[in-house]
Structure formats: C-alpha cells, structure tokens
C-alpha atoms as a PDB file:
ATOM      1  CA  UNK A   1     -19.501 -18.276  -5.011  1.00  0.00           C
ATOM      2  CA  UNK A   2     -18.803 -15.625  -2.403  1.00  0.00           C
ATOM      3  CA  UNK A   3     -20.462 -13.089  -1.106  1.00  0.00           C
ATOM      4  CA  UNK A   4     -19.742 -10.365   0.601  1.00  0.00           C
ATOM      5  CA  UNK A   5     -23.525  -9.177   2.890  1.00  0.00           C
ATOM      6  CA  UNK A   6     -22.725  -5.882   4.715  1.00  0.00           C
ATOM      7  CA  UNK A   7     -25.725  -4.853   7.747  1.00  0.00           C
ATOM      8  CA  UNK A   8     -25.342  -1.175   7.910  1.00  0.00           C
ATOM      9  CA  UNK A   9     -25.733   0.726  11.427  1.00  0.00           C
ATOM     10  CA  UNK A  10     -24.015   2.756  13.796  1.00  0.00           C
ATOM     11  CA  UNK A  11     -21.692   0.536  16.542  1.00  0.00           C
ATOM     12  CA  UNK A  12     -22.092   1.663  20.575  1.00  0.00           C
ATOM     13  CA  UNK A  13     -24.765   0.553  22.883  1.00  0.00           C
ATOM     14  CA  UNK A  14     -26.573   3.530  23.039  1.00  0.00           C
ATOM     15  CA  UNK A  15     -27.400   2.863  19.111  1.00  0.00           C
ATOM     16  CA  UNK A  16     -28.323  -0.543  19.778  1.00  0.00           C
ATOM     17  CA  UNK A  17     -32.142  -1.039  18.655  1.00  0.00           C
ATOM     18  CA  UNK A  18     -32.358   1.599  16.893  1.00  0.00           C
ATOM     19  CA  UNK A  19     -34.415   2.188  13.815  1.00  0.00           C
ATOM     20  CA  UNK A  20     -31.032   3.261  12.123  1.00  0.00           C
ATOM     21  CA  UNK A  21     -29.183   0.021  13.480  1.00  0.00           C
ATOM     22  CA  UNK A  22     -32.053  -2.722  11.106  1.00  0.00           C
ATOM     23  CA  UNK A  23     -29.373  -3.835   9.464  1.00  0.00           C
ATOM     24  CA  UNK A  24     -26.738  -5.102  12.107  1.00  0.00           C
ATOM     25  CA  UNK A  25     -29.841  -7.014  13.105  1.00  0.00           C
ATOM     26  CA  UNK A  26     -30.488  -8.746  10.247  1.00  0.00           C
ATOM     27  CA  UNK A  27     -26.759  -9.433   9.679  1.00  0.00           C
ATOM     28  CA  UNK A  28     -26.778 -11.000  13.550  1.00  0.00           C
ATOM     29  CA  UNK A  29     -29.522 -13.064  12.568  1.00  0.00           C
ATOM     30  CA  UNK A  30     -28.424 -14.440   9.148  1.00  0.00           C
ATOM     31  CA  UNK A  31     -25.198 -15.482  11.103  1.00  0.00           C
ATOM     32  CA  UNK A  32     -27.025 -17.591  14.201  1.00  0.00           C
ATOM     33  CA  UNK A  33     -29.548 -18.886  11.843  1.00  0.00           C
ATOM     34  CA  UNK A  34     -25.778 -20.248   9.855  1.00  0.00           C
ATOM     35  CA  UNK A  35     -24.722 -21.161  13.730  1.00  0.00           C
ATOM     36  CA  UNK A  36     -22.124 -18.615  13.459  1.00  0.00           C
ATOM     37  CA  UNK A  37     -20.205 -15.659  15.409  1.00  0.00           C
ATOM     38  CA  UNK A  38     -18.553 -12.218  14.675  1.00  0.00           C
ATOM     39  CA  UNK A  39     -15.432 -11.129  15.517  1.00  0.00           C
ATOM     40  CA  UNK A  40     -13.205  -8.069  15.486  1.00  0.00           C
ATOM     41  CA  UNK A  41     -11.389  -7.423  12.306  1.00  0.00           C
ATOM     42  CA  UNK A  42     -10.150  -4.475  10.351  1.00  0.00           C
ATOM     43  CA  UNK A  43     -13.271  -1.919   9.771  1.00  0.00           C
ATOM     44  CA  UNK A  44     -15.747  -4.051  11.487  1.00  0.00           C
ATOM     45  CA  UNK A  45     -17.211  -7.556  13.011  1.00  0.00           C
ATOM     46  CA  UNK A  46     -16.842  -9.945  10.794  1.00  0.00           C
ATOM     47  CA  UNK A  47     -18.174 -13.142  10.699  1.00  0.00           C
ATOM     48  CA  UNK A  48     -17.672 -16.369   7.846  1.00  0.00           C
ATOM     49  CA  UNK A  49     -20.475 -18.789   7.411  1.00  0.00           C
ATOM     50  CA  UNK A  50     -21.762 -21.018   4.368  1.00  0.00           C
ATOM     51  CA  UNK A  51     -25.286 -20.900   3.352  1.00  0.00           C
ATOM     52  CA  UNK A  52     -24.975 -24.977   1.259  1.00  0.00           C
ATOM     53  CA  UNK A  53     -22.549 -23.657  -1.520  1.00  0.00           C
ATOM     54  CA  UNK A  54     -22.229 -20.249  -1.455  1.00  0.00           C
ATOM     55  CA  UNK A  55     -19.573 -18.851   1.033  1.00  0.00           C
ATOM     56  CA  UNK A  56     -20.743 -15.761   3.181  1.00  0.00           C
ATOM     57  CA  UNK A  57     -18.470 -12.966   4.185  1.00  0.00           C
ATOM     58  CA  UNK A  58     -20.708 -11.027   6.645  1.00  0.00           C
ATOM     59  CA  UNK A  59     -20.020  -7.160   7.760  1.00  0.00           C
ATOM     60  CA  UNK A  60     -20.924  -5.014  10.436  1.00  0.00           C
ATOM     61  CA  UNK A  61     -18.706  -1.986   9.980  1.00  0.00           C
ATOM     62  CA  UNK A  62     -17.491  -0.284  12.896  1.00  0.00           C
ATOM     63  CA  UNK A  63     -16.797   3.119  10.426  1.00  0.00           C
ATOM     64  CA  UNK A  64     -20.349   4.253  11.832  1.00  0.00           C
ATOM     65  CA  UNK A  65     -22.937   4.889   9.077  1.00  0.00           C
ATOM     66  CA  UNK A  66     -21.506   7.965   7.225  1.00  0.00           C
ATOM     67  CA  UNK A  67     -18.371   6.384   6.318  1.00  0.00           C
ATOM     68  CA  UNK A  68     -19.655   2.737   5.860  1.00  0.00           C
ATOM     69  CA  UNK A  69     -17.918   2.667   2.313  1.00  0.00           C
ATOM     70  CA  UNK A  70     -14.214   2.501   3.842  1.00  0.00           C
ATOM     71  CA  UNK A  71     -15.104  -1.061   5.460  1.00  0.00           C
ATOM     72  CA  UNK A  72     -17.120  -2.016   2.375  1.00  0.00           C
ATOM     73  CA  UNK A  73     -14.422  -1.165  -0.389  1.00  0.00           C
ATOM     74  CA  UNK A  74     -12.100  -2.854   1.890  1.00  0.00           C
ATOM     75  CA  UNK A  75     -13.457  -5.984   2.370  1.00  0.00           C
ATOM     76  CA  UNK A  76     -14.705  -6.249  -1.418  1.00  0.00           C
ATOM     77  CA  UNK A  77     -10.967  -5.816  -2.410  1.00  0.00           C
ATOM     78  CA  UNK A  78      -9.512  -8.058   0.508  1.00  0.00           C
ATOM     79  CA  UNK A  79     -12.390 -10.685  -0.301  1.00  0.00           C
ATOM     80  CA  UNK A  80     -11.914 -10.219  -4.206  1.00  0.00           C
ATOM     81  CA  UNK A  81     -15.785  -9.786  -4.539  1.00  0.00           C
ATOM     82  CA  UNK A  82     -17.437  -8.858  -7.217  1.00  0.00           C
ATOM     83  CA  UNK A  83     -19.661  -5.857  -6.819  1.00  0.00           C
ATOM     84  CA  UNK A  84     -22.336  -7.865  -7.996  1.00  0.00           C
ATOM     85  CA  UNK A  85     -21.958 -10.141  -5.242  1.00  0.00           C
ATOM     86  CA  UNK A  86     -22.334  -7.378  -2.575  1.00  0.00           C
ATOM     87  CA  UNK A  87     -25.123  -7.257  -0.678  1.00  0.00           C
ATOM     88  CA  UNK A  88     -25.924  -4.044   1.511  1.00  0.00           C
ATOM     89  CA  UNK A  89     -28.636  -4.059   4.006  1.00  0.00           C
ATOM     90  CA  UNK A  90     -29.928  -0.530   5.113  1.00  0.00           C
ATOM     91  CA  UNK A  91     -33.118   0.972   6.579  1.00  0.00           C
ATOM     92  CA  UNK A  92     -35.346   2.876   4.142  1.00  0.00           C
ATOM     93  CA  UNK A  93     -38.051   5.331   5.497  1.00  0.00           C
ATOM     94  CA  UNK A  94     -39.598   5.439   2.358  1.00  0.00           C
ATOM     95  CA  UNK A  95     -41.156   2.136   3.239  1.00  0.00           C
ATOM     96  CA  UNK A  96     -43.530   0.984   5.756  1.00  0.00           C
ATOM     97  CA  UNK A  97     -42.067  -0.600   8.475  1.00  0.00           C
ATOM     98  CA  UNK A  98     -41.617  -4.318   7.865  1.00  0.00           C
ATOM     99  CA  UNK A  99     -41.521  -3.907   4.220  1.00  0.00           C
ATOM    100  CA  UNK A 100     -38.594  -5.273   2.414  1.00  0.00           C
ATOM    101  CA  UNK A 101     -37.330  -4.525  -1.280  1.00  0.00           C
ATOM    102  CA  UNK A 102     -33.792  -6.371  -2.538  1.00  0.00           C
ATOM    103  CA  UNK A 103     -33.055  -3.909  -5.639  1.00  0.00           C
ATOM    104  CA  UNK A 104     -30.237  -4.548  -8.069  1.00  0.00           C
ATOM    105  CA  UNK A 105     -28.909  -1.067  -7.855  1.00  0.00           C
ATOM    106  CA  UNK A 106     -30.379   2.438  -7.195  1.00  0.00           C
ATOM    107  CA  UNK A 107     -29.690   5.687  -5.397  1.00  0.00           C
ATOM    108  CA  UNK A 108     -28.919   6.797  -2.053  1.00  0.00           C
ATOM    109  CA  UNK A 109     -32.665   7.802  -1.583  1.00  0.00           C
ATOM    110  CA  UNK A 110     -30.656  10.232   1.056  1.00  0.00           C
ATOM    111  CA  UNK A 111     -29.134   7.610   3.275  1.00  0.00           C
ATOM    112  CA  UNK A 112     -25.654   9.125   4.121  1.00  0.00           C
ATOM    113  CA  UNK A 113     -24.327   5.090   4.586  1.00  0.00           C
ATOM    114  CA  UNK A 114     -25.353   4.810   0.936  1.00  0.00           C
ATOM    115  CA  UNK A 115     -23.927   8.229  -0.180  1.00  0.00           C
ATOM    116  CA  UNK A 116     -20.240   7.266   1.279  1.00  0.00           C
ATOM    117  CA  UNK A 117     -20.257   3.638  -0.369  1.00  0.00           C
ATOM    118  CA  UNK A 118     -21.659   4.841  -3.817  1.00  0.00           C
ATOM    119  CA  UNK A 119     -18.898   7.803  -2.878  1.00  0.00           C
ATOM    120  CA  UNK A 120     -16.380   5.176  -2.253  1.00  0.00           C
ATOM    121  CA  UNK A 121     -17.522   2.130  -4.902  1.00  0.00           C
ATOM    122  CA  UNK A 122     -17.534   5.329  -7.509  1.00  0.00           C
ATOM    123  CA  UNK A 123     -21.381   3.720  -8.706  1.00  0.00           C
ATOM    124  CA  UNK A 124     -24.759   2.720  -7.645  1.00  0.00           C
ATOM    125  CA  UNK A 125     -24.394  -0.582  -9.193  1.00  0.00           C
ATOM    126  CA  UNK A 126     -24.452  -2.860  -6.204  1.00  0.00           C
ATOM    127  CA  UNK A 127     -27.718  -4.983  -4.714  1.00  0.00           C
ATOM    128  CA  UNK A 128     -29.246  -3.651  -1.404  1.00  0.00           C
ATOM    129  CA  UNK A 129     -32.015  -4.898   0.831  1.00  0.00           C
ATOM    130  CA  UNK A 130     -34.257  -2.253   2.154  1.00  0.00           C
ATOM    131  CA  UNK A 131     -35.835  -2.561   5.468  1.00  0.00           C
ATOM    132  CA  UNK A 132     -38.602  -0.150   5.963  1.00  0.00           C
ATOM    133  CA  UNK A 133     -38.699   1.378   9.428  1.00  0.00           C
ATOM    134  CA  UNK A 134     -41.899   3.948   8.217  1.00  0.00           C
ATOM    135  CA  UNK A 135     -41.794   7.458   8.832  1.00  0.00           C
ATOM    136  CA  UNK A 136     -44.298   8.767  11.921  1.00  0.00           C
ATOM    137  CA  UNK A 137     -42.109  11.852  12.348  1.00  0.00           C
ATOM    138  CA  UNK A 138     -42.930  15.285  12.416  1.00  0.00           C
ATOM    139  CA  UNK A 139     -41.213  17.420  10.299  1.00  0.00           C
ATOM    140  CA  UNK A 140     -37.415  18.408  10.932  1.00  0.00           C
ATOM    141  CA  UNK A 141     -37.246  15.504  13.754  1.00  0.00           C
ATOM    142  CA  UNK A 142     -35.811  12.819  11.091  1.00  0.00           C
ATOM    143  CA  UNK A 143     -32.365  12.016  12.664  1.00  0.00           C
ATOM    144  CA  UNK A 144     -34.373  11.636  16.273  1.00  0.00           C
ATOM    145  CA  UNK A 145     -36.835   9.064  14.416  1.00  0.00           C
ATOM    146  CA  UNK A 146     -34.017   6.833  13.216  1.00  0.00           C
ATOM    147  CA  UNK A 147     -31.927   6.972  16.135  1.00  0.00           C
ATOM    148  CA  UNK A 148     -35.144   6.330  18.060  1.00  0.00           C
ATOM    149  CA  UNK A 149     -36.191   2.530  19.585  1.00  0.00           C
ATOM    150  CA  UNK A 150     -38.951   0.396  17.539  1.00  0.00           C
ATOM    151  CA  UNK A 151     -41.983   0.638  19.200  1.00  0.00           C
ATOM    152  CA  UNK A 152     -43.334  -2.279  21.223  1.00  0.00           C
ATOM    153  CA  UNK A 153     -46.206  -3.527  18.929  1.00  0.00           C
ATOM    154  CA  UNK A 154     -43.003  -3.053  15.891  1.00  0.00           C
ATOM    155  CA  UNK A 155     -40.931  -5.759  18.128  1.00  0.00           C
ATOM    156  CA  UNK A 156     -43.845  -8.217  18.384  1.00  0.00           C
ATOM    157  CA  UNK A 157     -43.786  -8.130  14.419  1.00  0.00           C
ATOM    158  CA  UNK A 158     -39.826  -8.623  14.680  1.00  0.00           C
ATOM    159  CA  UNK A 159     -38.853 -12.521  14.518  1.00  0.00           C
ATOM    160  CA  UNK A 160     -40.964 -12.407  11.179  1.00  0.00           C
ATOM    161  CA  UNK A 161     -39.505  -9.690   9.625  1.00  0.00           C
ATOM    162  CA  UNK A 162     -36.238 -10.420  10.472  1.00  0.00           C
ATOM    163  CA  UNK A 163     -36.908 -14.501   9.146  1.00  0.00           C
ATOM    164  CA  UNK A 164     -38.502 -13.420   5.921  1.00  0.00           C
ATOM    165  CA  UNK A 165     -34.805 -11.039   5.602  1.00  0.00           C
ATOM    166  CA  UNK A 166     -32.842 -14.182   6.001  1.00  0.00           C
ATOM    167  CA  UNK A 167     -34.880 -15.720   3.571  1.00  0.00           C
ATOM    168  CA  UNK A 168     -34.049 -13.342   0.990  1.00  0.00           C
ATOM    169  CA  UNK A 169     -30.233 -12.830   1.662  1.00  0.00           C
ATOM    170  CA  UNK A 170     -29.900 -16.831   1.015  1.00  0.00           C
ATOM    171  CA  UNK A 171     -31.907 -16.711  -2.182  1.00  0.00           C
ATOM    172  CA  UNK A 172     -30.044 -13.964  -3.164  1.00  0.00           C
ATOM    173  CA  UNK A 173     -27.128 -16.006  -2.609  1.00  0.00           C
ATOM    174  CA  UNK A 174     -28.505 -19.259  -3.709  1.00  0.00           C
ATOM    175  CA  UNK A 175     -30.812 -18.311  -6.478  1.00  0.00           C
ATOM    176  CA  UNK A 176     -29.049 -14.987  -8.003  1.00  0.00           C
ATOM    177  CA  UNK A 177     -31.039 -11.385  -7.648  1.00  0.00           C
ATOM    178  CA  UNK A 178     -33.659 -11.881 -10.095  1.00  0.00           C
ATOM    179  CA  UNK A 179     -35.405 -14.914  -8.741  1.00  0.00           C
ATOM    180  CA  UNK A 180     -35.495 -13.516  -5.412  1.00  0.00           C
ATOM    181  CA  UNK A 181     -37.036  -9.576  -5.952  1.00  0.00           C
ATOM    182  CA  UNK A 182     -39.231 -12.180  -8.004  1.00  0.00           C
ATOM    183  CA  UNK A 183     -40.314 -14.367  -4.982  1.00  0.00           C
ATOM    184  CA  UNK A 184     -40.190 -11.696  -2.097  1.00  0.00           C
ATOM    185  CA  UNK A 185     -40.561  -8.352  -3.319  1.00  0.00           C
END
C-alpha cells in the first residue's frame, strides 16, 4: 500500500519551532526514525521511505499553511493515492499540548491549512493526526500563540510526544485507521 503522510507548517527559519510548524516535526522525525531524507520537489520536501510493507510518500509543503491543499491534491494525483490513504498532520489548539487524536475525517475546527485542502480535496473525508499545542493565550493574540516557540518545560516533553506520533503514523499505515484511534487515542 501507499501512503501519502503530509506534516503541515509554514517553510522559513523564522517559523521554525513554532507551535504552528508540529507537523513538519513529526514528518522529520517519522523520516530519520525510516533512516531517510527530504528533498526539493514540486510543492514541497519530499521524502520516500518504507515502514516493512507499506510505502511512504512523505510531504512538507512549501505552499505555506493557507494554501497547503495545492501540494496535497498534487501529490495525491501524481502518487495515485487514495484519499483514504492520506494522512494530514496539523496542530489543534483545541487540545492540550501533547495530546494526540488520529480522526478518520472531520472539520477544519478553523485551521486555514485544513480549510484550503478540504477547499481543494472538495470533502472532509481524509484521516488527520492532531497535535495539541494548548491554548494559554489571551484573547485576540491567537496567530502570535501559534507562531510563538514551545516553551522550555513543552521541549523536555518533546522526544515522547513526537515517538508516540511515529507510533501512530506506522499503525495507521500498518494496521489501517481503526486499530490505531483504538490503541492511541
């Protein structure tokens, strides 16, 4: 099977670590923990790695968050991926931070990178993996909260977070969607 596992974020250094930015992490982990690289291709780094005998086709778009759903549409067409077999990971501030919840489908919950691809895929009918980054923000100051750094004692907690994401993402591709919201949500 293939898969196509897109890490949402924003590309530029000044973005880097960012709350908004979770997902390019997780996507850079899942590919060293596969002993793999990215490189530049159309719409984003891409990188190819095999998790036993699923084939992964991994995604960091370079269309910056609000127009994430050009790379994705083109890569699920290029890749001739099922939508089903997409897998988009995306901070959620509706959790607490660490939390994760892999969801068949849903809504935009008000994430404009999930707003363009629904825009783009023309449905909400694709898997995503939610990384919650929390919400300590006062009111009005939401855009400075997930552009902002995690906070030192939220980096300790890192390397497990970001292991237990991994985890999911190959069960997902391993075991199918059900067994793994079953086992890790």
């Amino acid at each position: 099977m293939k898969y196509l596992i897109v890490g949402l974020g924003n590309t530029g250094e000044e973005y880097w670590g960012s709350r908004h930015n979770i997902g390019f992490r997780i996507v850079n982990e899942l590919v060293e923990s596969a002993s793999g690289s990215f490189c530049e291709e159309r719409y984003g780094a891409l990188s190819r790695i095999r998790i036993k005998n699923a084939e992964l086709v991994v995604l960091k778009p370079n269309t910056y968050m609000n127009l994430s759903g050009n790379a994705v549409r083109f890569w699920l067409q290029k890749e001739n991926v099922d939508k089903k077999q997409l897998l988009i990971i995306v901070d959620d501030l509706s959790l607490p931070f660490g939390r994760l919840r892999l969801k068949p489908k849903g809504s935009n919950a008000g994430h404009n990178g999930l707003k363009n691809i629904e825009e783009l895929l023309a449905t909400d009918e694709y898997p995503r993996l939610r990384f919650g980054i929390g919400n300590n923000f006062r009111q009005g100051r939401q855009i400075d909260f997930v552009l902002s750094k995690f906070e030192a004692e939220e980096l300790e907690k890192m390397p497990e977070h970001m292991k237990h994401a991994v985890e999911m993402i190959k069960s997902f591709c391993l075991e199918g969607i059900d067994v793994a919201m079953n086992r890790y949500n």
